[in-house]
Protein backbone atom coordinates (compact mmCIF):
# COMPACT_ATOMS: atom_id res chain seq x y z
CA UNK A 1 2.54 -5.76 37.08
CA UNK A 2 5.12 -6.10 34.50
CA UNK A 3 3.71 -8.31 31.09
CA UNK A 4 6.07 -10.51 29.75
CA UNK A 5 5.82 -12.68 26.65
CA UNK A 6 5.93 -16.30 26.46
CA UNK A 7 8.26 -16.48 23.22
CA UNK A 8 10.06 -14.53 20.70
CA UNK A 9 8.29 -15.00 17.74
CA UNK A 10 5.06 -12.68 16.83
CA UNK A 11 4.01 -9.41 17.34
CA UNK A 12 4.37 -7.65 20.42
CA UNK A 13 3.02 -4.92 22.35
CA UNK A 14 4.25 -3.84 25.67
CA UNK A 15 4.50 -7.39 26.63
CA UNK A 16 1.84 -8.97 25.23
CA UNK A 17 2.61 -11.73 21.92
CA UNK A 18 -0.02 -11.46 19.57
CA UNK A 19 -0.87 -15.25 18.77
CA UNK A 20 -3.50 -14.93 16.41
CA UNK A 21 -6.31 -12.10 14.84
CA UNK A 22 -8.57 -11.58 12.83
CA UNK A 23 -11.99 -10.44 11.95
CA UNK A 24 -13.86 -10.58 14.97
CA UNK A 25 -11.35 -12.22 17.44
CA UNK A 26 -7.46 -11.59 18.99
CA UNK A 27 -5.55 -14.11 20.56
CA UNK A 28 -2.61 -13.02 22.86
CA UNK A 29 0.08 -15.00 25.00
CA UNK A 30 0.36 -13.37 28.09
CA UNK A 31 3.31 -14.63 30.81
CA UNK A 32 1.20 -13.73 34.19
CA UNK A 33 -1.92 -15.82 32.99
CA UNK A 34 -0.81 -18.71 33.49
CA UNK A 35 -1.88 -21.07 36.50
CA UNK A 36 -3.33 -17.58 37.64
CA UNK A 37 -6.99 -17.88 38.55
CA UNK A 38 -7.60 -14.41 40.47
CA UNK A 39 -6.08 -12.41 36.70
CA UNK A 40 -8.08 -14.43 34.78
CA UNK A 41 -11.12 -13.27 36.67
CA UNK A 42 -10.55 -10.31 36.59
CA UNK A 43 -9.59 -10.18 33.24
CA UNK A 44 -13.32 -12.02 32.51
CA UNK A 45 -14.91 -9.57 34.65
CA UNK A 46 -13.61 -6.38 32.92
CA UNK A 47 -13.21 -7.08 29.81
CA UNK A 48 -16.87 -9.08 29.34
CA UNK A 49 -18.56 -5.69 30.31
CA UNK A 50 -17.31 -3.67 27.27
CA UNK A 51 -19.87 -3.01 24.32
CA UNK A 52 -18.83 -5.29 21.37
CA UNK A 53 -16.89 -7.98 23.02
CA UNK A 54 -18.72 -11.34 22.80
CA UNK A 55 -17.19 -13.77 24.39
CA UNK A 56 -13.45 -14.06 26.19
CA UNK A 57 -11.83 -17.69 26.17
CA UNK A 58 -8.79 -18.00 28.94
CA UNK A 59 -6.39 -20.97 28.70
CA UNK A 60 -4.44 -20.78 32.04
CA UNK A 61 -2.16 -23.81 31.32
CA UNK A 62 -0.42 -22.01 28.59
CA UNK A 63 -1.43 -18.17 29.71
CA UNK A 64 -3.18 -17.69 26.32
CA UNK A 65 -6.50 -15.00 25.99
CA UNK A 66 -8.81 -15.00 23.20
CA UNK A 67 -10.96 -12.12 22.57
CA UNK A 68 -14.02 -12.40 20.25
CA UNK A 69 -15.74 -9.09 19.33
CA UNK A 70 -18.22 -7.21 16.51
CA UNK A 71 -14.31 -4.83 15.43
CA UNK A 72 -17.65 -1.94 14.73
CA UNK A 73 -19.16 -1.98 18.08
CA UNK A 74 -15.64 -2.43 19.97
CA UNK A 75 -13.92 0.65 18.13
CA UNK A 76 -16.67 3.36 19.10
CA UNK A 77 -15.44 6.08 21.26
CA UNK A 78 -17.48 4.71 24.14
CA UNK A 79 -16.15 1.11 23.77
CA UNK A 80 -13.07 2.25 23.67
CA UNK A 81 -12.59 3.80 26.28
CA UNK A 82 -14.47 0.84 28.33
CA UNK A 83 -11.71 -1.23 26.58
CA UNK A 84 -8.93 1.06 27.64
CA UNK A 85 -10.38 1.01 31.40
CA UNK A 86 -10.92 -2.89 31.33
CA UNK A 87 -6.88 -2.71 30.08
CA UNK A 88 -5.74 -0.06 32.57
CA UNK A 89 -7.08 -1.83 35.65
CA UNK A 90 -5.36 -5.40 34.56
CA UNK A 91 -2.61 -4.15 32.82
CA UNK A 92 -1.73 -0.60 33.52
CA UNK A 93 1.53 -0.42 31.13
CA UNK A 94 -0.66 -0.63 28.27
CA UNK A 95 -1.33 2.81 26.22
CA UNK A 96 -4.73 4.45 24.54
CA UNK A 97 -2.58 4.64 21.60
CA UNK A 98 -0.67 1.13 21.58
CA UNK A 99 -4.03 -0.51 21.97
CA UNK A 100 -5.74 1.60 19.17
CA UNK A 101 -3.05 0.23 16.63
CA UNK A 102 -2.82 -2.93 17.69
CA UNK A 103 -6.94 -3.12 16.57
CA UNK A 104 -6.16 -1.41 13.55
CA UNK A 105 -3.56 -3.30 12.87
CA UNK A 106 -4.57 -7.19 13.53
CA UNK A 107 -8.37 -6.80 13.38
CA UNK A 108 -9.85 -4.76 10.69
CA UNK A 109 -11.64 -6.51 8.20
């Protein structure tokens, strides 16, 4: 599945628009989410089982996803590399190494 973004402006990686972050939660704009019921599932599914993420908020009308997460927890080895699996399986374009900076970059604090 090819991720496209919704709009020009913000940061981007591999498709995905990076809405809003901060400590504890990332917000991304994500093309294929919206009006699509069976990703966001799936999405919920996967990405609720990894250590440190709290609680996932899906707005299919405008195919936004909000993560909220402890950043400590979620950047372990073993979280990351549940987060990486969660990512692979919904979105398999997205890199180890795209996702690591993207959480260094938009989350730390």
């Amino acid at each position: 599945m090819m991720v496209d973004i919704l709009t020009p402006s913000g940061v981007t990686m591999n498709g995905f628009e990076v809405r809003d972050s901060g400590p504890g939660f990332l917000s991304l704009a994500i093309a294929e989410l919206r009006e699509n019921q069976d990703l966001a599932r799936e999405i919920q599914d996967r990405f609720s089982a990894v250590r440190g993420i709290h609680q996932l908020e899906v707005d299919l009308t405008e195919g936004w996803l909000t993560v909220f997460f402890n950043y400590r927890q979620l950047t372990s080895l073993f979280s990351l590399l549940a987060l990486k699996g969660a990512f692979a399986a919904v979105f398999p374009e997205v890199s180890v190494g795209e996702l690591t900076s993207l959480l260094g970059a938009h989350i730390q604090g």
